[in-house]
Protein backbone atom coordinates (compact mmCIF):
# COMPACT_ATOMS: atom_id res chain seq x y z
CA UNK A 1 24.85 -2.47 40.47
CA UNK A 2 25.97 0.89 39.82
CA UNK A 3 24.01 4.05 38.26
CA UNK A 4 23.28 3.94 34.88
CA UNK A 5 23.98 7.22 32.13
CA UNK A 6 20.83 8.71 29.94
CA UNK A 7 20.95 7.55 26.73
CA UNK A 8 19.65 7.92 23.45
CA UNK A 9 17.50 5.69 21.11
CA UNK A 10 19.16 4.62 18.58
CA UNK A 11 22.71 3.95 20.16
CA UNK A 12 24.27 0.29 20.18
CA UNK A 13 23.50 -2.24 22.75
CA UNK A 14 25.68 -1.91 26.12
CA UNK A 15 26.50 -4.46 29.16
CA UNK A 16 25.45 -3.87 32.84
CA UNK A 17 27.38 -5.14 35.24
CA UNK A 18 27.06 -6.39 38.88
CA UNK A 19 28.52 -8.75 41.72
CA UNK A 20 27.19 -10.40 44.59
CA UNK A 21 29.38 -10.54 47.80
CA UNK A 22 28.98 -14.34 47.75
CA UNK A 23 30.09 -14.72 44.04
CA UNK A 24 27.08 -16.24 43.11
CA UNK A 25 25.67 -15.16 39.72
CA UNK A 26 23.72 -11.34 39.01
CA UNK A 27 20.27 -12.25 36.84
CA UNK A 28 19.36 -9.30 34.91
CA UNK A 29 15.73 -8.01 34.20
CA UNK A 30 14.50 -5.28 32.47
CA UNK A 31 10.87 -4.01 34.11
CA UNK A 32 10.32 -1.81 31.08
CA UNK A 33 10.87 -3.81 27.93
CA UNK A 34 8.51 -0.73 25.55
CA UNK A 35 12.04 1.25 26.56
CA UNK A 36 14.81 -1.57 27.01
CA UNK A 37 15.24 -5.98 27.02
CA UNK A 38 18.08 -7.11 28.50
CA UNK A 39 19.66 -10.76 27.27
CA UNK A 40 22.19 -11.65 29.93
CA UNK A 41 24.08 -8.41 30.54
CA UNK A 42 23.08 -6.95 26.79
CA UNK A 43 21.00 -4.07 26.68
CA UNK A 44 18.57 -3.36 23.58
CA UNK A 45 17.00 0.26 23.63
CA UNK A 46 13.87 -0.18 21.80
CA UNK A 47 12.14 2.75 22.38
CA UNK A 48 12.43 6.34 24.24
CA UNK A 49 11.32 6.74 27.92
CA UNK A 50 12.68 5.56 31.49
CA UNK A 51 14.15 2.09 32.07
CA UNK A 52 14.76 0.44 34.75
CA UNK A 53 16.58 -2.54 35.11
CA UNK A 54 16.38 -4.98 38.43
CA UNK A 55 19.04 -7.37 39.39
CA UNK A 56 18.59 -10.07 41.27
CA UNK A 57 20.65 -13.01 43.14
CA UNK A 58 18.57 -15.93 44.40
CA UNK A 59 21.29 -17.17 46.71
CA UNK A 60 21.67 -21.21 46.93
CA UNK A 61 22.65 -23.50 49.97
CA UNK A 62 24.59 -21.61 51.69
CA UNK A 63 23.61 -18.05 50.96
CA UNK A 64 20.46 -16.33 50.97
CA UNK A 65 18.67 -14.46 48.19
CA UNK A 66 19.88 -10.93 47.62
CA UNK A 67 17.66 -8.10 47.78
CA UNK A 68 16.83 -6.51 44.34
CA UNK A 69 18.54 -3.48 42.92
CA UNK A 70 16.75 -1.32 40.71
CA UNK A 71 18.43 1.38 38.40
CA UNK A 72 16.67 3.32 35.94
CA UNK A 73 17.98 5.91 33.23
CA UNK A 74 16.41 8.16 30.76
CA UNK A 75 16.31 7.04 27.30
CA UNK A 76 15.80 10.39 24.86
CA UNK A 77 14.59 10.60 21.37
CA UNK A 78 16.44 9.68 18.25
CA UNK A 79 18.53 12.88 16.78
CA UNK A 80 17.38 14.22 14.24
CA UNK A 81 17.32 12.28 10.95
CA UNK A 82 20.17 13.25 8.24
CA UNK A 83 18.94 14.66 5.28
CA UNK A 84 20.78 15.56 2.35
CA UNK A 85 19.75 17.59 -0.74
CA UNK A 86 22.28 19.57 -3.02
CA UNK A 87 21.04 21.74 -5.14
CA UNK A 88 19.64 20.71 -8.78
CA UNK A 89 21.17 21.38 -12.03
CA UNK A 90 19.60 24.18 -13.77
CA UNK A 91 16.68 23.59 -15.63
CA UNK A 92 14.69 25.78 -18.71
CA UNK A 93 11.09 27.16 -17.99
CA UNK A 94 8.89 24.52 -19.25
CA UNK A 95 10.46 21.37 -17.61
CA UNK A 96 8.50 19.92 -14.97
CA UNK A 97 9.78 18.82 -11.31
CA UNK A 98 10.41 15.41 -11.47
CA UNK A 99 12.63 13.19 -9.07
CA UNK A 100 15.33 15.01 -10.99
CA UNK A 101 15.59 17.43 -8.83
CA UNK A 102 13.44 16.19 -5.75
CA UNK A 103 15.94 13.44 -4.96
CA UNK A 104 16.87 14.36 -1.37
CA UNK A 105 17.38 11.66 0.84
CA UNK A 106 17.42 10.21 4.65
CA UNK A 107 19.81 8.30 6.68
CA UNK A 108 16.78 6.33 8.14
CA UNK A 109 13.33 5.38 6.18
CA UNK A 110 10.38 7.82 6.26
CA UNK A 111 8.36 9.63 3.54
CA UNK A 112 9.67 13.14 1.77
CA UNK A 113 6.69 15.70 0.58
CA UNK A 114 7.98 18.72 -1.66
CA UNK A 115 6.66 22.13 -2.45
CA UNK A 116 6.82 22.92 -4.84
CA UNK A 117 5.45 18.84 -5.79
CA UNK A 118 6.39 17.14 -8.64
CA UNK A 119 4.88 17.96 -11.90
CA UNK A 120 5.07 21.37 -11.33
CA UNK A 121 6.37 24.14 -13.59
CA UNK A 122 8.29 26.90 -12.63
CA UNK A 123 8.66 30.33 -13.86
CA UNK A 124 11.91 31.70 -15.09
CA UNK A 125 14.30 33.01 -12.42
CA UNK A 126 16.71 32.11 -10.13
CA UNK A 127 17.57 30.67 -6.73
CA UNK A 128 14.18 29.22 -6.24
CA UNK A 129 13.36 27.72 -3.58
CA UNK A 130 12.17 24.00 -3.04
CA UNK A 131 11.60 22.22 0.46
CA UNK A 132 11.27 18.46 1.84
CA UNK A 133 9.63 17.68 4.46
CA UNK A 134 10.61 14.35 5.95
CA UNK A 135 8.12 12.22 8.22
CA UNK A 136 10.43 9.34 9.55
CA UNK A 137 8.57 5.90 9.19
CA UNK A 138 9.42 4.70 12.67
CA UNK A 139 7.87 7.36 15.27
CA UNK A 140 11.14 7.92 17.88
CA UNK A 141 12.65 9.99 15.57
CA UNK A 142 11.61 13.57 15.24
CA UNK A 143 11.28 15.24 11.49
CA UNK A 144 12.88 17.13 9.47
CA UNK A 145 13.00 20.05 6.80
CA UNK A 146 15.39 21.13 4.34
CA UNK A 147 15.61 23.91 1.13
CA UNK A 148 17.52 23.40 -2.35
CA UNK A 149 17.22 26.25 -4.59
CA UNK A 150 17.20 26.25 -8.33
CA UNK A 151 17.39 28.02 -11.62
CA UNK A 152 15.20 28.18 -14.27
CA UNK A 153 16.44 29.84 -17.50
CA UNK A 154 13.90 31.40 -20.14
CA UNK A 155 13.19 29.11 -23.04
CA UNK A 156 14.00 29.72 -26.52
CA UNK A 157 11.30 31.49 -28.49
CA UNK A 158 11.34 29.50 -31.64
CA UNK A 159 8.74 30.93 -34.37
CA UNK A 160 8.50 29.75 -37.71
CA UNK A 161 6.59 31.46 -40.74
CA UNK A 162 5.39 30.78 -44.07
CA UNK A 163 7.38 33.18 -46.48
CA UNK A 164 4.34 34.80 -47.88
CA UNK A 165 3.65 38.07 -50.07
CA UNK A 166 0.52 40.30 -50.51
CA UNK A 167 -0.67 42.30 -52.84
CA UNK A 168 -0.67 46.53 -52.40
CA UNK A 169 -3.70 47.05 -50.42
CA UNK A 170 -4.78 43.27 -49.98
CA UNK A 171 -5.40 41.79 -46.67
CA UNK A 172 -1.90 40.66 -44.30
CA UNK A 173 -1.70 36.66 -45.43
CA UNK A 174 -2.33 34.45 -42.47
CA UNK A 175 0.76 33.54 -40.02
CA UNK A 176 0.70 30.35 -38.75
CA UNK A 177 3.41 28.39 -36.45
């Protein structure tokens, strides 16, 4: 029962291996299942830490039991979650944030908060910045930030007027619109 690599959570199930000089079977057993199970030879990372793994041959008839070998390996956090954002289509000042443009998303489930948050106006210019910050609903991954930027054009000034005449000398008529 040979040393064991670090590994990472999140990474597939792997297979141990081990023989006994007599040829009777290798029993498996994980002595940190918060970190790792084991199901016959199939490893499960469930969670970051150290594992350690003992196998174990009881012997039979004619051999005795083996002693137990223990091998333990790191287990590391998750990498960092994927997050992907492009940039928004332009919008004109006025429009509020909606999940127009705060759309990013995650390769794994979690909860996004923006700044500027949703419902909010901005003023006119351009390459604003937004951010999203991700929390990742299952705690062994780490978080994550990222920035889109934006434009905002200047709205249309739209007036309208009642065509109105005054008198020489006679007050300006109301304007109204």
């Amino acid at each position: 029962f040979g040393a064991l690599p670090a590994r990472t959570y999140g990474q597939t199930p792997f297979t141990v291996s081990a023989s006994a000089g007599s040829g009777l079977p290798v029993l498996f057993t994980s002595l940190t299942p918060a970190v790792v199970t084991i199901s016959g030879d199939l490893v499960t990372i469930v969670g970051p830490g150290t594992a350690t793994l003992q196998a174990t041959q009881a012997g039979d008839g004619n051999w005795q039991a083996a002693p137990a070998v223990e091998q333990s390996f790191t287990v590391g956090l998750a990498p960092l979650p994927v997050l992907t954002w492009t940039n928004p289509a332009d919008i004109v000042y006025g429009t509020a944030l909606d999940s127009t443009q705060l759309n990013a998303t995650a390769d794994v489930p979690g909860t996004f908060t923006y700044a500027p948050a949703a419902g909010s106006v901005l003023a006119a210019g351009t390459n604003q910045l937004l951010t999203v910050d991700f929390t990742p609903a299952d705690g062994h991954y780490s978080g994550a930030s990222a920035t889109a930027a934006i434009n905002v054009s200047r709205a249309a000034l739209t007036l309208s007027v009642d065509n109105a005449t005054r008198a020489y000398g006679a007050a300006n008529p109301t304007l109204s619109g």
